[in-house]
C-alpha atoms as a PDB file:
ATOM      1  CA  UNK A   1     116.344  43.706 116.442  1.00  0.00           C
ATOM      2  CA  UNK A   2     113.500  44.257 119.355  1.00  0.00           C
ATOM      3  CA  UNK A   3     112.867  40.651 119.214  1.00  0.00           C
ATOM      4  CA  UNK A   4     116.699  39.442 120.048  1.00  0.00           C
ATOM      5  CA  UNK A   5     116.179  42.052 122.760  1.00  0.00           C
ATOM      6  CA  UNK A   6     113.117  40.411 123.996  1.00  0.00           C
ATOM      7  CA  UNK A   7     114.546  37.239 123.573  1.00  0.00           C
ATOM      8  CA  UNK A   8     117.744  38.503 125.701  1.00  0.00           C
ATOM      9  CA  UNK A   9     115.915  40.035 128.492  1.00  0.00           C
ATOM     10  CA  UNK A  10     113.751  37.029 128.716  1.00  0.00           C
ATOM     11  CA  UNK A  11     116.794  34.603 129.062  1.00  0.00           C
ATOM     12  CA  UNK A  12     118.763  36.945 131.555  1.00  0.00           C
ATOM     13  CA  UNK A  13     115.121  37.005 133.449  1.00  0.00           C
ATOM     14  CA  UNK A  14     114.529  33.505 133.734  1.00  0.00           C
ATOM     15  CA  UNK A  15     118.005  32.944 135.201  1.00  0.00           C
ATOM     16  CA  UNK A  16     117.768  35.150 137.449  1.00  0.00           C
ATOM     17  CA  UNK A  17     114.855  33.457 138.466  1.00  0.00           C
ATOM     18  CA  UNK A  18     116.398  29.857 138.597  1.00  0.00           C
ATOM     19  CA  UNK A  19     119.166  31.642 140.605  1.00  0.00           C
ATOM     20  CA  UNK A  20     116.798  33.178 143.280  1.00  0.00           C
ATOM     21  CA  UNK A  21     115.239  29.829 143.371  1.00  0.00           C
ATOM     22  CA  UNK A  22     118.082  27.725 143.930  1.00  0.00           C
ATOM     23  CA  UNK A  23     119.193  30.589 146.731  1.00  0.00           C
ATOM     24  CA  UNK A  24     115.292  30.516 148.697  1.00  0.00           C
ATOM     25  CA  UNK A  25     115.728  26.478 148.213  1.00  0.00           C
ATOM     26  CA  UNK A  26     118.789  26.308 149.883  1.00  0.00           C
ATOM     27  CA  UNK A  27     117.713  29.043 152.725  1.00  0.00           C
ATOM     28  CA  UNK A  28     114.891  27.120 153.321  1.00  0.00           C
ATOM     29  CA  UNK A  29     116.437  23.448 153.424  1.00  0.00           C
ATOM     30  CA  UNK A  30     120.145  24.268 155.351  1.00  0.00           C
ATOM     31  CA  UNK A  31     119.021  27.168 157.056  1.00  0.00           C
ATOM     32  CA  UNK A  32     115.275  27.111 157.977  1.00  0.00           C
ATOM     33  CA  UNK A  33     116.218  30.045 160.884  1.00  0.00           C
ATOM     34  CA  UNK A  34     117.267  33.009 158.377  1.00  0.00           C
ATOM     35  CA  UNK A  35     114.672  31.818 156.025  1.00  0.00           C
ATOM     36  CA  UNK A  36     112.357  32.472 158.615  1.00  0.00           C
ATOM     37  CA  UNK A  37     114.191  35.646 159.404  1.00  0.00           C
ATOM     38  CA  UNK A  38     113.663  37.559 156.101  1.00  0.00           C
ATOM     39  CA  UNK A  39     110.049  36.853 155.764  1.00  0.00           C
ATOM     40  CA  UNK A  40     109.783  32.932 154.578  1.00  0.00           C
ATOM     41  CA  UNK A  41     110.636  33.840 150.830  1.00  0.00           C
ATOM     42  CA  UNK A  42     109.162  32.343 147.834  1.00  0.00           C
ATOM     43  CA  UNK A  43     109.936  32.912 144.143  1.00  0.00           C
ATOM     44  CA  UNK A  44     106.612  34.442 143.050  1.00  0.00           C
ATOM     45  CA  UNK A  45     104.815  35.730 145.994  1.00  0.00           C
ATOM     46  CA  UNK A  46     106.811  37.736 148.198  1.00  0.00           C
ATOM     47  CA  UNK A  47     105.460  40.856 149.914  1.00  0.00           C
ATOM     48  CA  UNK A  48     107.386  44.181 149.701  1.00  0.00           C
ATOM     49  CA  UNK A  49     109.323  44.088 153.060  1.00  0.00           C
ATOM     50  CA  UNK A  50     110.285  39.534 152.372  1.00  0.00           C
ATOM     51  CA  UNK A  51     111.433  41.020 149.437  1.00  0.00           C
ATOM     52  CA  UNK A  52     113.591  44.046 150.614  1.00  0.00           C
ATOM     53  CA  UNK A  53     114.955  41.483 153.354  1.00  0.00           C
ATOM     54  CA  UNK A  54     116.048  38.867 150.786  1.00  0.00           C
ATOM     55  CA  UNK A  55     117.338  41.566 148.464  1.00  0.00           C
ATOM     56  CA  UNK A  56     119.328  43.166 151.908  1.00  0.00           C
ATOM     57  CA  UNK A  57     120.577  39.384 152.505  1.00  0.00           C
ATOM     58  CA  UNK A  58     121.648  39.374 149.245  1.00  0.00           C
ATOM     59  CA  UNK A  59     123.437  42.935 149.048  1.00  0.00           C
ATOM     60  CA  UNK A  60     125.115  43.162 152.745  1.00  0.00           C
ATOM     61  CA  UNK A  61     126.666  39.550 152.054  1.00  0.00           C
ATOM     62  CA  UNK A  62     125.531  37.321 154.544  1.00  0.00           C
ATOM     63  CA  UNK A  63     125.838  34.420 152.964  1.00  0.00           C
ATOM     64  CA  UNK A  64     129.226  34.512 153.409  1.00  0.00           C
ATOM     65  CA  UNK A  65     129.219  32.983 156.532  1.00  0.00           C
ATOM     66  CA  UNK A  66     127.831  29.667 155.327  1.00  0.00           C
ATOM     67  CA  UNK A  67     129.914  26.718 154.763  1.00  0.00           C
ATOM     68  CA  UNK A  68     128.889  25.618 151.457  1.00  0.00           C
ATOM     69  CA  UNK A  69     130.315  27.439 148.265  1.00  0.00           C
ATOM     70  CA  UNK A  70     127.663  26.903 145.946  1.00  0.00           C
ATOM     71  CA  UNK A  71     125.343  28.649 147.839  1.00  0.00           C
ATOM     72  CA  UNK A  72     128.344  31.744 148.015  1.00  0.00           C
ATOM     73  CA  UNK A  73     128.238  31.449 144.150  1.00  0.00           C
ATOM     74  CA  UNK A  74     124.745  31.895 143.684  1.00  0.00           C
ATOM     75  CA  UNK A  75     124.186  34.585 145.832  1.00  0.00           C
ATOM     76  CA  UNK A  76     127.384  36.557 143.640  1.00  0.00           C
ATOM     77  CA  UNK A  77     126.069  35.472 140.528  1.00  0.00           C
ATOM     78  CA  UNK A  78     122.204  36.517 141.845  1.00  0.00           C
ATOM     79  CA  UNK A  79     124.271  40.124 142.969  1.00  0.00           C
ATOM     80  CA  UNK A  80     125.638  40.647 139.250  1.00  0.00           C
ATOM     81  CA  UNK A  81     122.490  39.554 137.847  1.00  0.00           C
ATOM     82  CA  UNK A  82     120.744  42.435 139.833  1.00  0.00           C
ATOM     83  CA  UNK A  83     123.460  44.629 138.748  1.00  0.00           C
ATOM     84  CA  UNK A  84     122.750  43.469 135.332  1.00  0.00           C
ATOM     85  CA  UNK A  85     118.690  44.425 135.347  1.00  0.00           C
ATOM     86  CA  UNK A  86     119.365  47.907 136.612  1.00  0.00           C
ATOM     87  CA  UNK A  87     121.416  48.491 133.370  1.00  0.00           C
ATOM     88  CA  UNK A  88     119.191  46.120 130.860  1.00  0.00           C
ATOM     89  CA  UNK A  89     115.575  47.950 131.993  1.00  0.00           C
ATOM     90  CA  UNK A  90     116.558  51.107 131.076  1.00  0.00           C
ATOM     91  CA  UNK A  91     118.386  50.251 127.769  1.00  0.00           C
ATOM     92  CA  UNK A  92     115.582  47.843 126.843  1.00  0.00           C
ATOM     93  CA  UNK A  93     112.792  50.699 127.492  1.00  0.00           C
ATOM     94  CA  UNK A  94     115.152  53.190 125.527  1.00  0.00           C
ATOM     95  CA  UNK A  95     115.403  50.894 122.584  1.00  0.00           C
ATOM     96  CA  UNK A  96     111.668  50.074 122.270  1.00  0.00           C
ATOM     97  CA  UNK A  97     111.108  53.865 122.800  1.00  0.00           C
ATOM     98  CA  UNK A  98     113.197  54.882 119.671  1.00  0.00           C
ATOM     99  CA  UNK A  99     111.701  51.971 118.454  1.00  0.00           C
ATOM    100  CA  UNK A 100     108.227  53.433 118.383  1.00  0.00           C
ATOM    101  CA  UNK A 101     109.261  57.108 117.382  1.00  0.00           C
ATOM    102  CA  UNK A 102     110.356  55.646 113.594  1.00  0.00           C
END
């Protein structure tokens, strides 16, 4: 059971990932200026306030003004993924926790 959770969280983690990446990618290629504007974001090594900008970006919706609609779906799909790790963290914790009290 706690390894299909692993195994879970892991998949839902590395797609978040691949979403954030293909987000930062396209940031950084079609729109160099707000790239700039949130700190120059990377996948892996982001400082606290890039981060809180990219995660604001992300939040406040203002990617809706670009043209392009992948980029639109991404950034939802990033949105319900973040949505998605505030619930799985805490049940995943609260599993292994029980877990180890057996």
């Amino acid at each position: 059971m706690n390894e299909a959770i692993i195994l879970i969280f892991f998949i839902v983690l590395l797609n978040g990932l691949f979403l954030q990446w293909k987000v930062v990618k396209f940031l950084k290629k079609e729109h160099p200026e707000v790239w700039k504007s949130i700190g120059s974001p990377n996948i892996f090594n982001n400082s606290i306030p890039t981060s809180y900008k990219l995660h604001k970006f992300i939040w406040k919706k203002y990617y809706t003004n670009f043209e392009k609609s992948n980029i639109k779906k991404y950034c939802n799909i990033l949105r319900y993924y973040q949505i998605f790790y505030l619930i799985l963290i805490p049940f995943v914790f609260f599993v292994f926790a029980l877990g180890i009290s057996k």
